[in-house]
C-alpha atoms as a PDB file:
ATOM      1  CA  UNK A   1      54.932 -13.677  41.318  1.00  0.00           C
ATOM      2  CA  UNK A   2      53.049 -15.368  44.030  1.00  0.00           C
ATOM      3  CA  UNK A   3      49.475 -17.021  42.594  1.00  0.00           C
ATOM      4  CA  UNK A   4      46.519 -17.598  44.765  1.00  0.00           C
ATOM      5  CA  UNK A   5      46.370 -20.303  47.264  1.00  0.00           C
ATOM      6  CA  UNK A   6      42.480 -19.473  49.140  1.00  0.00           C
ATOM      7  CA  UNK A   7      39.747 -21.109  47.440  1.00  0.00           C
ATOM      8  CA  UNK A   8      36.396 -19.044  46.804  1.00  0.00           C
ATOM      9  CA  UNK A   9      34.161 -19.695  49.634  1.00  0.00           C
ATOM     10  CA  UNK A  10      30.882 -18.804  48.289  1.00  0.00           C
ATOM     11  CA  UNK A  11      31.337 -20.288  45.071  1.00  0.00           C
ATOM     12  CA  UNK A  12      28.497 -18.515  42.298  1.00  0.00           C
ATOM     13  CA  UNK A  13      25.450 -20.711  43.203  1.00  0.00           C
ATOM     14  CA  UNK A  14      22.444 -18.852  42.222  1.00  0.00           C
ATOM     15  CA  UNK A  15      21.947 -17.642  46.097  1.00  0.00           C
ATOM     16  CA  UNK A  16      25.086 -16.063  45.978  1.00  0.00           C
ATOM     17  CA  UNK A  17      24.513 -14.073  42.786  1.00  0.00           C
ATOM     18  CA  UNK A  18      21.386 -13.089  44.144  1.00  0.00           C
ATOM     19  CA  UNK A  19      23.228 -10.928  46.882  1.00  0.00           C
ATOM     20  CA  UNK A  20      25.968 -10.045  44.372  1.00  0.00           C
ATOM     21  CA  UNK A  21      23.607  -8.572  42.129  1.00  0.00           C
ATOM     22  CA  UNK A  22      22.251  -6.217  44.674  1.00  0.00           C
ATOM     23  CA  UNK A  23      25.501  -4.631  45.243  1.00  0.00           C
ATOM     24  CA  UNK A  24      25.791  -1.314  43.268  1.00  0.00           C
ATOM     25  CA  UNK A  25      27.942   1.714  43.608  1.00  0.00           C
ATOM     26  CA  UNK A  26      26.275   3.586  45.571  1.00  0.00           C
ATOM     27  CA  UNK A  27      25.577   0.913  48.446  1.00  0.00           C
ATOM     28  CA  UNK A  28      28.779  -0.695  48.252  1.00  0.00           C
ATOM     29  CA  UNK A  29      31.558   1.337  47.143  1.00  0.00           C
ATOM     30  CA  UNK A  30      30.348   5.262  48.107  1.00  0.00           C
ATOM     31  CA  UNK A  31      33.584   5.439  50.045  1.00  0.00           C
ATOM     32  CA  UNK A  32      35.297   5.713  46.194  1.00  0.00           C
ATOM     33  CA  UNK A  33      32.973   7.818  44.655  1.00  0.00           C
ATOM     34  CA  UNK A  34      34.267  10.882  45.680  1.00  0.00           C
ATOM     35  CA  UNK A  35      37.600  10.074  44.243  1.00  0.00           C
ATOM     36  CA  UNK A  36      36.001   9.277  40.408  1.00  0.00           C
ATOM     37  CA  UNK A  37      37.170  11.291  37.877  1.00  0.00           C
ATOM     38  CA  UNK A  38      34.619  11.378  34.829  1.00  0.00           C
ATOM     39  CA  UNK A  39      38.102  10.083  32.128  1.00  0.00           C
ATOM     40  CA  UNK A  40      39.182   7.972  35.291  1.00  0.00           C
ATOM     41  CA  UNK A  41      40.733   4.074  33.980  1.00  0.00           C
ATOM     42  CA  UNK A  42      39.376   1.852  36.760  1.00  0.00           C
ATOM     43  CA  UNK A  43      40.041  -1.806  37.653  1.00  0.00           C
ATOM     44  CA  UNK A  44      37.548  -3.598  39.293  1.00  0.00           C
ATOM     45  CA  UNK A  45      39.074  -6.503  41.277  1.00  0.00           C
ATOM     46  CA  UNK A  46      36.822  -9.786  41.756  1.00  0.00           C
ATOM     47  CA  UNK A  47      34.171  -7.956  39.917  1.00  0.00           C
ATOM     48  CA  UNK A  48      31.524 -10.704  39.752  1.00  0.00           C
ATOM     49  CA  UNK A  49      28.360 -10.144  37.928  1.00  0.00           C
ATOM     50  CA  UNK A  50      29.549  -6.498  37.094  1.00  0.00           C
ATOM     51  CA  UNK A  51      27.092  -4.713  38.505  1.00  0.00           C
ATOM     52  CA  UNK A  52      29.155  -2.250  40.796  1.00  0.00           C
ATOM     53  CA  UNK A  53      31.567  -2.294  37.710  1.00  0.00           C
ATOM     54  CA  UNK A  54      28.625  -1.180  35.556  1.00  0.00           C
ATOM     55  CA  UNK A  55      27.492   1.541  38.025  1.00  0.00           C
ATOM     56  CA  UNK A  56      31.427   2.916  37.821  1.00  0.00           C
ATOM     57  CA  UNK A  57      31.393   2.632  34.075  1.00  0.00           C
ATOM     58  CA  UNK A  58      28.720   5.045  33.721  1.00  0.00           C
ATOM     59  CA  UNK A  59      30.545   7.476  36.481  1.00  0.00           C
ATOM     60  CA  UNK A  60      33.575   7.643  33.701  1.00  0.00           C
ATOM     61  CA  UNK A  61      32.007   8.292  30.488  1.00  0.00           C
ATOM     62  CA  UNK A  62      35.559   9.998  29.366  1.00  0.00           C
ATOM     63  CA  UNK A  63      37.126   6.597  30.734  1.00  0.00           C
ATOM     64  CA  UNK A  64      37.288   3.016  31.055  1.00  0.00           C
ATOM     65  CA  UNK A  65      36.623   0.505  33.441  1.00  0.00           C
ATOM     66  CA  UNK A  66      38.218  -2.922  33.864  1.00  0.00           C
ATOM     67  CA  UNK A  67      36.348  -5.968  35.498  1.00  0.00           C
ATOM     68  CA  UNK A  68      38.074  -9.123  36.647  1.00  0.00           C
ATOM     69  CA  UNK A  69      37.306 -12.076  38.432  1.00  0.00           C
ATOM     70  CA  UNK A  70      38.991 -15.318  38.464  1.00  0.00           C
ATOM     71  CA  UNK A  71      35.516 -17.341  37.475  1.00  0.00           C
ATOM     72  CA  UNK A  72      35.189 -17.123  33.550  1.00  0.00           C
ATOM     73  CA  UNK A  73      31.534 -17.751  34.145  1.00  0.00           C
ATOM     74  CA  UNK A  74      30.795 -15.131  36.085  1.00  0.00           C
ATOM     75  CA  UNK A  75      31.913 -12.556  33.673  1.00  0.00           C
ATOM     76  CA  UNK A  76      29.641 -13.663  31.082  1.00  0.00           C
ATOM     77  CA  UNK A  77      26.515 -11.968  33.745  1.00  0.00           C
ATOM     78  CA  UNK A  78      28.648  -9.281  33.710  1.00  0.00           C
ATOM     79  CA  UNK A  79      29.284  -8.177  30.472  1.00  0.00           C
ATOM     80  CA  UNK A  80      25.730  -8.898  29.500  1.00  0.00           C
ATOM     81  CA  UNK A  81      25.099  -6.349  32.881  1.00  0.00           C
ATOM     82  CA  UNK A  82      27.275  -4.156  30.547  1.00  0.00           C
ATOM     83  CA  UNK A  83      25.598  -4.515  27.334  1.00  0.00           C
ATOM     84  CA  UNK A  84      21.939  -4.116  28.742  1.00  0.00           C
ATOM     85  CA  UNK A  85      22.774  -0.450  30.171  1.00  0.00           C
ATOM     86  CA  UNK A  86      24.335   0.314  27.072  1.00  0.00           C
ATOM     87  CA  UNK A  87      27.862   0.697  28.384  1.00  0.00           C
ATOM     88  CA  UNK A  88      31.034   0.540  25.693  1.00  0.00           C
ATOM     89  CA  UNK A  89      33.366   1.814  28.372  1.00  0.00           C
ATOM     90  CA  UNK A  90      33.933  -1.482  29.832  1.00  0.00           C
ATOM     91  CA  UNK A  91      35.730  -5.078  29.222  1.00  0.00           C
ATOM     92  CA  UNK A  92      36.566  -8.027  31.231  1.00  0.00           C
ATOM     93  CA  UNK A  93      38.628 -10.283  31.664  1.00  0.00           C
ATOM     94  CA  UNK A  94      40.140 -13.431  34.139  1.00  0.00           C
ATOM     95  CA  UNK A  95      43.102 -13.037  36.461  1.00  0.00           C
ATOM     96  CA  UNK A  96      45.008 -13.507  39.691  1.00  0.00           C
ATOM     97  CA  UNK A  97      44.723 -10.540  41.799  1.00  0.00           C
ATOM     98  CA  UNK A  98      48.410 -11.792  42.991  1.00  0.00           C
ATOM     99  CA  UNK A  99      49.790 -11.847  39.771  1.00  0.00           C
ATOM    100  CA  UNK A 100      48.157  -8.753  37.242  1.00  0.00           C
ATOM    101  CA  UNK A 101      48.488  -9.109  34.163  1.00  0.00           C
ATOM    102  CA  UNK A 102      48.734  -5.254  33.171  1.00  0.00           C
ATOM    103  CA  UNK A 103      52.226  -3.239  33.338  1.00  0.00           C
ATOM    104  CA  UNK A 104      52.662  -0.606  35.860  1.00  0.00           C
ATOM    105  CA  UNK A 105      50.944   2.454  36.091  1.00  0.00           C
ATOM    106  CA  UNK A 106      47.742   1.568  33.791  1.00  0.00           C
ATOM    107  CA  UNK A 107      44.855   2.336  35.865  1.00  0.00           C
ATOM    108  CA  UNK A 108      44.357   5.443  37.905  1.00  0.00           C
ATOM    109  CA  UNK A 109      41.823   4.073  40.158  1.00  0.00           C
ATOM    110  CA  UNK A 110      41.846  -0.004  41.407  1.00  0.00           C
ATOM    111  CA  UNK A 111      39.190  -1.122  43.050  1.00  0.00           C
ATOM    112  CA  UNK A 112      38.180  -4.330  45.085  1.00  0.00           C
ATOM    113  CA  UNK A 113      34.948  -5.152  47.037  1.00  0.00           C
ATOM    114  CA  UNK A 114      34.569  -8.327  49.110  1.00  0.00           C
ATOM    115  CA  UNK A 115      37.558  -9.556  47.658  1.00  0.00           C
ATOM    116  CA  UNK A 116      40.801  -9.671  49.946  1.00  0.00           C
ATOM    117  CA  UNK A 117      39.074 -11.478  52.605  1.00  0.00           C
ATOM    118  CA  UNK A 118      38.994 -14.508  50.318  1.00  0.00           C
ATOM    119  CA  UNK A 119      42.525 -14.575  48.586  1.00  0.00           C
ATOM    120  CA  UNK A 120      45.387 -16.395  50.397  1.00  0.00           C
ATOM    121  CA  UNK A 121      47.738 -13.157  50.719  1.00  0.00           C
ATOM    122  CA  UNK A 122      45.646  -9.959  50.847  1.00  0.00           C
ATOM    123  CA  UNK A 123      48.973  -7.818  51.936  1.00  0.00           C
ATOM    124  CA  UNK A 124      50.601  -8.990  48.607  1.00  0.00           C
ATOM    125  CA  UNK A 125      47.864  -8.344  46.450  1.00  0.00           C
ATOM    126  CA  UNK A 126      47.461  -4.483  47.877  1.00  0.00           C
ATOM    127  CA  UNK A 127      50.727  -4.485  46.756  1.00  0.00           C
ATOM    128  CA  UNK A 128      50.200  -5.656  43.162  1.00  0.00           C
ATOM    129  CA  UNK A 129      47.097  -3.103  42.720  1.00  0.00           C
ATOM    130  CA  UNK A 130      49.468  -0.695  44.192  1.00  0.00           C
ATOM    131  CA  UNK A 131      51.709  -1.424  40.843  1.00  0.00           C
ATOM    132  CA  UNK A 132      49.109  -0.791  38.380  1.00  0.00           C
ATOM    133  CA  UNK A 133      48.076   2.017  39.557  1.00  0.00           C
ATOM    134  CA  UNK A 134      49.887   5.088  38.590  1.00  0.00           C
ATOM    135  CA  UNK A 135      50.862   7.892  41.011  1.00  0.00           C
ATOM    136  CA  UNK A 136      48.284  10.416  41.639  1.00  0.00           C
ATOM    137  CA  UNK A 137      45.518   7.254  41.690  1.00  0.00           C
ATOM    138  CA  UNK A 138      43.918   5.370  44.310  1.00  0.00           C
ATOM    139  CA  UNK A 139      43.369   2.456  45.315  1.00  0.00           C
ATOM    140  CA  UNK A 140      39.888   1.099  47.377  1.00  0.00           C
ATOM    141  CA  UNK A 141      39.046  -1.924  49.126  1.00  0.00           C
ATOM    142  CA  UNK A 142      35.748  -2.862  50.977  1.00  0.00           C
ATOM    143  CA  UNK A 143      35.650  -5.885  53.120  1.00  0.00           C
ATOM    144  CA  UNK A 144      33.037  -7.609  55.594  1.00  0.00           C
ATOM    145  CA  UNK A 145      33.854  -7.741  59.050  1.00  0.00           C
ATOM    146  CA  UNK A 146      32.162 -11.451  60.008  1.00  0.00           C
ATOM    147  CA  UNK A 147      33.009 -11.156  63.453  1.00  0.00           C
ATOM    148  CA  UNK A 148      31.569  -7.617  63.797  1.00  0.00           C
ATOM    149  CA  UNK A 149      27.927  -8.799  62.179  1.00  0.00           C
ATOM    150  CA  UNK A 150      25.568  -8.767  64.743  1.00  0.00           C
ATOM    151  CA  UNK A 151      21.766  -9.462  64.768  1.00  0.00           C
ATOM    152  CA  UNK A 152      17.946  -9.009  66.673  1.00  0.00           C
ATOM    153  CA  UNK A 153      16.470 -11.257  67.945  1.00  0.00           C
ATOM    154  CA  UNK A 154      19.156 -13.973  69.587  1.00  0.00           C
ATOM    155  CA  UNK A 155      17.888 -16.714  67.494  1.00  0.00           C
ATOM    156  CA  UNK A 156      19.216 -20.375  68.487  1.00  0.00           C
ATOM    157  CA  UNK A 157      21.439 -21.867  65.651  1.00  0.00           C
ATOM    158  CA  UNK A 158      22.775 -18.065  64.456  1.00  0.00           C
ATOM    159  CA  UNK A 159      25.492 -17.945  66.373  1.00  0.00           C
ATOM    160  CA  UNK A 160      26.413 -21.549  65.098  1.00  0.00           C
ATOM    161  CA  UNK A 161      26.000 -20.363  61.579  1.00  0.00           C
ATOM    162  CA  UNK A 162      28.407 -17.257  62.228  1.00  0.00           C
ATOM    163  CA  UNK A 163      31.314 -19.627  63.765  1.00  0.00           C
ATOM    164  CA  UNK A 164      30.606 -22.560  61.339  1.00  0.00           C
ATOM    165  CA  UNK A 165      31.222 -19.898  58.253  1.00  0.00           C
ATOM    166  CA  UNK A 166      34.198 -18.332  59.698  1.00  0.00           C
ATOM    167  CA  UNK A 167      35.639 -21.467  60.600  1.00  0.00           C
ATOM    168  CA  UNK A 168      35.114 -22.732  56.676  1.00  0.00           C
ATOM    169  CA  UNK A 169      35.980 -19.298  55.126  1.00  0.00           C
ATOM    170  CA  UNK A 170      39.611 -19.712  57.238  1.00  0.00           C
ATOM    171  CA  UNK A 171      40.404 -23.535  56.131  1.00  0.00           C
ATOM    172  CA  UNK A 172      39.382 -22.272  52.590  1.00  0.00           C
ATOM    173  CA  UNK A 173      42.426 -19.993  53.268  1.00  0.00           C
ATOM    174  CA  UNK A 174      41.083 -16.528  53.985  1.00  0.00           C
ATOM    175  CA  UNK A 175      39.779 -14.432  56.443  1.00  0.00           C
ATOM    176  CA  UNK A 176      36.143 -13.467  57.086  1.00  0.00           C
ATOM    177  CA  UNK A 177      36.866 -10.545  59.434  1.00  0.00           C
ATOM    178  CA  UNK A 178      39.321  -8.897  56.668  1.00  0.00           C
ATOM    179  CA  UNK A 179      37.456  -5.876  57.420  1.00  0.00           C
ATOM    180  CA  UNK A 180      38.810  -4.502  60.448  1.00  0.00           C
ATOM    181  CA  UNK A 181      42.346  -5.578  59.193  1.00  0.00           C
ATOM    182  CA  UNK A 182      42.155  -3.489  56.148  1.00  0.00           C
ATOM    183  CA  UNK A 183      44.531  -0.511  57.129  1.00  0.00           C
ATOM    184  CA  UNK A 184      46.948  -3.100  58.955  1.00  0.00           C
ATOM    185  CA  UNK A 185      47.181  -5.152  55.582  1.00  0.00           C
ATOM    186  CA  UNK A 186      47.164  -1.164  53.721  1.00  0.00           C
ATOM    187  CA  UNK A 187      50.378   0.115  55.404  1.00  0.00           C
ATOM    188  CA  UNK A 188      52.444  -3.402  55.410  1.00  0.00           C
ATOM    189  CA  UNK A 189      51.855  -3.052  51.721  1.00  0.00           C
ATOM    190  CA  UNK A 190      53.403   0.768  51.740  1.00  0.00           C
ATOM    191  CA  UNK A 191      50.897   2.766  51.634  1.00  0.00           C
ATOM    192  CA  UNK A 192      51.491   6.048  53.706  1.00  0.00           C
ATOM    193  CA  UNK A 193      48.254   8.021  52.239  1.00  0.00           C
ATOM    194  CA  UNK A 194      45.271   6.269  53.719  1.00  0.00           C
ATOM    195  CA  UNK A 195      42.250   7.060  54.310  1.00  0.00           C
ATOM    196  CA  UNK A 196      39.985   4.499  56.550  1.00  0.00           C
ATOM    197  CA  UNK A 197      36.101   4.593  57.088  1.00  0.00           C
ATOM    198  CA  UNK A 198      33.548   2.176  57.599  1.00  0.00           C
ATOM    199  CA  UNK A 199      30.310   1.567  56.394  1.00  0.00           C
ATOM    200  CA  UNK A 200      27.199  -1.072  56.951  1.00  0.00           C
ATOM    201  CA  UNK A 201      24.070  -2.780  55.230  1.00  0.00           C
ATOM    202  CA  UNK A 202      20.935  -3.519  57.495  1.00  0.00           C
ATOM    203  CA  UNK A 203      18.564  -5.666  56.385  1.00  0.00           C
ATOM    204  CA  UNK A 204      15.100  -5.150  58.885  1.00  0.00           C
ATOM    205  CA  UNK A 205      12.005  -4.499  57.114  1.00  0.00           C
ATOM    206  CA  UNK A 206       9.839  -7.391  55.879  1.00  0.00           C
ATOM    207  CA  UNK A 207      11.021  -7.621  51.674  1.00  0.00           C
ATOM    208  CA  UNK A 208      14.898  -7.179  52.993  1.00  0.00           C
ATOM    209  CA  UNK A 209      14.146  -9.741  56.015  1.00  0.00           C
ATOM    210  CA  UNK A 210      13.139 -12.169  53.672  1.00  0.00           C
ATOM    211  CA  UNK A 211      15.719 -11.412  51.161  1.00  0.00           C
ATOM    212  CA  UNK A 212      18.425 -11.837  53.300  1.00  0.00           C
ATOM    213  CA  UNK A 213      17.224 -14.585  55.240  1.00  0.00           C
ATOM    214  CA  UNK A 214      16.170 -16.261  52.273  1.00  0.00           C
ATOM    215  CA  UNK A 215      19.504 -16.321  50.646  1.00  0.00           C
ATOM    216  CA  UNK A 216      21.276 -17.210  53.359  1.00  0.00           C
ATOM    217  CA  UNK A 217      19.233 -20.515  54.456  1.00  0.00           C
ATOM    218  CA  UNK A 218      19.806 -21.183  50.483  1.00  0.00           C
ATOM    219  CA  UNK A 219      23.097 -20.573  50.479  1.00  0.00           C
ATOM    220  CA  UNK A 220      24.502 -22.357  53.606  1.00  0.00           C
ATOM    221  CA  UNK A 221      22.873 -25.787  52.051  1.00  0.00           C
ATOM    222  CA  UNK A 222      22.969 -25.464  48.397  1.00  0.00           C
ATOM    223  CA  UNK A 223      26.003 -23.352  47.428  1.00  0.00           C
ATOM    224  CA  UNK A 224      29.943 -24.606  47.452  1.00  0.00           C
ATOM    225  CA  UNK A 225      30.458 -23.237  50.611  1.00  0.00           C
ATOM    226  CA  UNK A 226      27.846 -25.987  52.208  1.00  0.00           C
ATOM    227  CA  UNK A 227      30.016 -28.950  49.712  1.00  0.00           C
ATOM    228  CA  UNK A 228      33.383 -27.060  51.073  1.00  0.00           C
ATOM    229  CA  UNK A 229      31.373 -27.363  54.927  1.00  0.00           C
ATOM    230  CA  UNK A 230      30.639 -30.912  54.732  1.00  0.00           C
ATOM    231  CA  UNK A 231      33.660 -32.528  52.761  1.00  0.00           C
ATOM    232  CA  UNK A 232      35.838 -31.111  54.868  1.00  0.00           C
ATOM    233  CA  UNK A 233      34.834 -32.136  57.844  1.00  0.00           C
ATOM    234  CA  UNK A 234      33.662 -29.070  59.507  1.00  0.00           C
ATOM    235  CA  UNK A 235      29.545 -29.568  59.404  1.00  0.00           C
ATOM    236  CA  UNK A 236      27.099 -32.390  58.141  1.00  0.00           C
ATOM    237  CA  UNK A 237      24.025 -31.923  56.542  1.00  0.00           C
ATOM    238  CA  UNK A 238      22.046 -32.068  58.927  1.00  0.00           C
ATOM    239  CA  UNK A 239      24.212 -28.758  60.727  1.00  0.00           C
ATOM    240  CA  UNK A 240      23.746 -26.978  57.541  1.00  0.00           C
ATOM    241  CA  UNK A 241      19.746 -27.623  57.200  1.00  0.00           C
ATOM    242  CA  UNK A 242      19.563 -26.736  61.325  1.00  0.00           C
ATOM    243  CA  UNK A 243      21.690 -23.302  60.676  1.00  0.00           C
ATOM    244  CA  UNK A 244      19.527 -22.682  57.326  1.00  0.00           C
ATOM    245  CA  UNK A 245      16.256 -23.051  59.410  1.00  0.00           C
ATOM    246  CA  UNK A 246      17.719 -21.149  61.908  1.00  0.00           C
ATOM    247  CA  UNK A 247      18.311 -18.097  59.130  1.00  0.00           C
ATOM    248  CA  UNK A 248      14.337 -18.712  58.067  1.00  0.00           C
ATOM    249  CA  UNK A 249      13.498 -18.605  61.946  1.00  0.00           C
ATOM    250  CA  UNK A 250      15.233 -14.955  62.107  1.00  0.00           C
ATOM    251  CA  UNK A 251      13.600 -13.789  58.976  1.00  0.00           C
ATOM    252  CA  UNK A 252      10.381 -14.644  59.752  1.00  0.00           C
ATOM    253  CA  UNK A 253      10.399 -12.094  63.017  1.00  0.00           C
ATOM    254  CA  UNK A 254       8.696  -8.887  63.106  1.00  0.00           C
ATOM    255  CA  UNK A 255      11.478  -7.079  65.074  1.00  0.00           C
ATOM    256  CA  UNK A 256      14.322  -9.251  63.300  1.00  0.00           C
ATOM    257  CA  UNK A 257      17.285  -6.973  62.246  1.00  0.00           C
ATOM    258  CA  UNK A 258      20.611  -8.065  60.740  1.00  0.00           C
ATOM    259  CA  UNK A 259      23.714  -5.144  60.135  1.00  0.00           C
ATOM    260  CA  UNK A 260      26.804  -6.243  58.364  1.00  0.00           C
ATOM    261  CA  UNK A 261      29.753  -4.019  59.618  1.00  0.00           C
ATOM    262  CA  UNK A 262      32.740  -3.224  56.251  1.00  0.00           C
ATOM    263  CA  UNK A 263      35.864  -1.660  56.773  1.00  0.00           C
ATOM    264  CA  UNK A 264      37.369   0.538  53.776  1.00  0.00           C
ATOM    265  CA  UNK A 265      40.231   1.966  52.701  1.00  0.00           C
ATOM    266  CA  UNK A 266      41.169   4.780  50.391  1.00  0.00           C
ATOM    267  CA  UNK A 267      45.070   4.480  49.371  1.00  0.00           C
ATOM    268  CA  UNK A 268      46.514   7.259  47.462  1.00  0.00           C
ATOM    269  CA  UNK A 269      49.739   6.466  45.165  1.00  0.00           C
END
């Protein structure tokens, strides 16, 4: 089987866990929720710190749910996520989205948020959680649509920020506007039973202004993705400090407003 040839973009500085952490079910995966059975088996692809898989977890108390991520680290956060809310549904465990170790037909739901816009062939890996899953399941993906962010007020050095990380996210491999390419990628994989909505974040009043703003600035000069910017070529530091004050600019304004646009999809096996 094919094996994973994108690197990570964001890497799992601290700014980047503290977005990650904020992510639960119901804010990032209510597309899915609908489809939970309470004995569902779920795998949650790229699961990070586990807190969406945690939320899930407690949605199938007659189940199980799988999290894995490729970063051993990472899943140390989240099974301590798991053993603070008291959770003995769950394990976790490292792996290749491309290459699953699990036979066919284990899981009845597999899941995957922010994950196929960072792995080198998105089409194949729909196509490997297609295999686990066993007929009558589903399978979900979430992704960010870079290009479709937009933003209030036009602050100079955003739009450099927005073309600098798309440029870095595509020579890491991937591709930061995976979201609106989500049903293309579901039916070259052979699906025939999908569903497709879309959903957003906004981030506008003061706390979530900061929040946002904050992690970003942090982010663009402190987490791999500003090491992956400036070794390869594509930014110095001085470009990454200029976008980063550019991101504390925008969340300092009264009427600033930021939505990030996500394409879904709902595949039925």
């Amino acid at each position: 089987m094919a094996q994973e040839t994108a690197v990570y973009t964001h890497g799992h500085h601290e700014s980047v866990l503290r977005s990650h952490t904020w992510r639960t079910a119901a804010n990032s995966a209510a597309y899915l929720l609908g489809a939970l059975r309470p004995d569902a088996h779920v795998l949650d692809i790229g699961c990070g710190p586990g807190t969406i898989t945690a939320d899930l977890a407690a949605l199938v108390p007659r189940g199980s749910v799988t999290g894995l991520d490729a970063s051993a680290d990472v899943l140390a956060r989240a099974r301590a996520t798991a053993r603070e809310r008291g959770l003995e549904n769950t394990e976790f465990t490292t792996g290749d989205v491309h290459a699953l170790a699990f036979a066919d037909d284990t899981f009845s739901v597999v899941h995957a948020h922010q994950t196929l816009q960072h792995v080198g062939d998105p089409v194949g890996a729909l196509r490997e959680m297609r295999r686990v899953c066993a007929p009558g399941g589903v399978v979900a993906v979430r992704d960010a649509d870079y290009a479709g962010m937009f933003w209030y007020p036009e602050v100079a050095g955003m739009p450099e920020w927005l073309d600098l990380y798309r440029r870095v996210a595509r020579a890491n491999g991937g591709d930061p506007d995976a979201g609106r390419r989500l049903h293309a990628y579901a039916r070259e994989a052979g699906f025939t039973d999908v569903t497709v909505t879309t959903s957003t974040w906004n981030f506008h009043t003061p706390e979530e202004r900061a929040w946002w703003s904050g992690l970003w600035a942090d982010r663009t000069v402190s987490s791999d993705y500003a090491g992956i910017a400036v070794r390869g070529g594509l930014a110095t530091r001085e470009d990454l400090e200029r976008v980063a004050e550019a991101w504390r600019t925008w969340g300092a304004h009264e009427d600033g407003w930021f939505t990030v646009v996500h394409g879904e999809v709902l595949c039925r096996v």
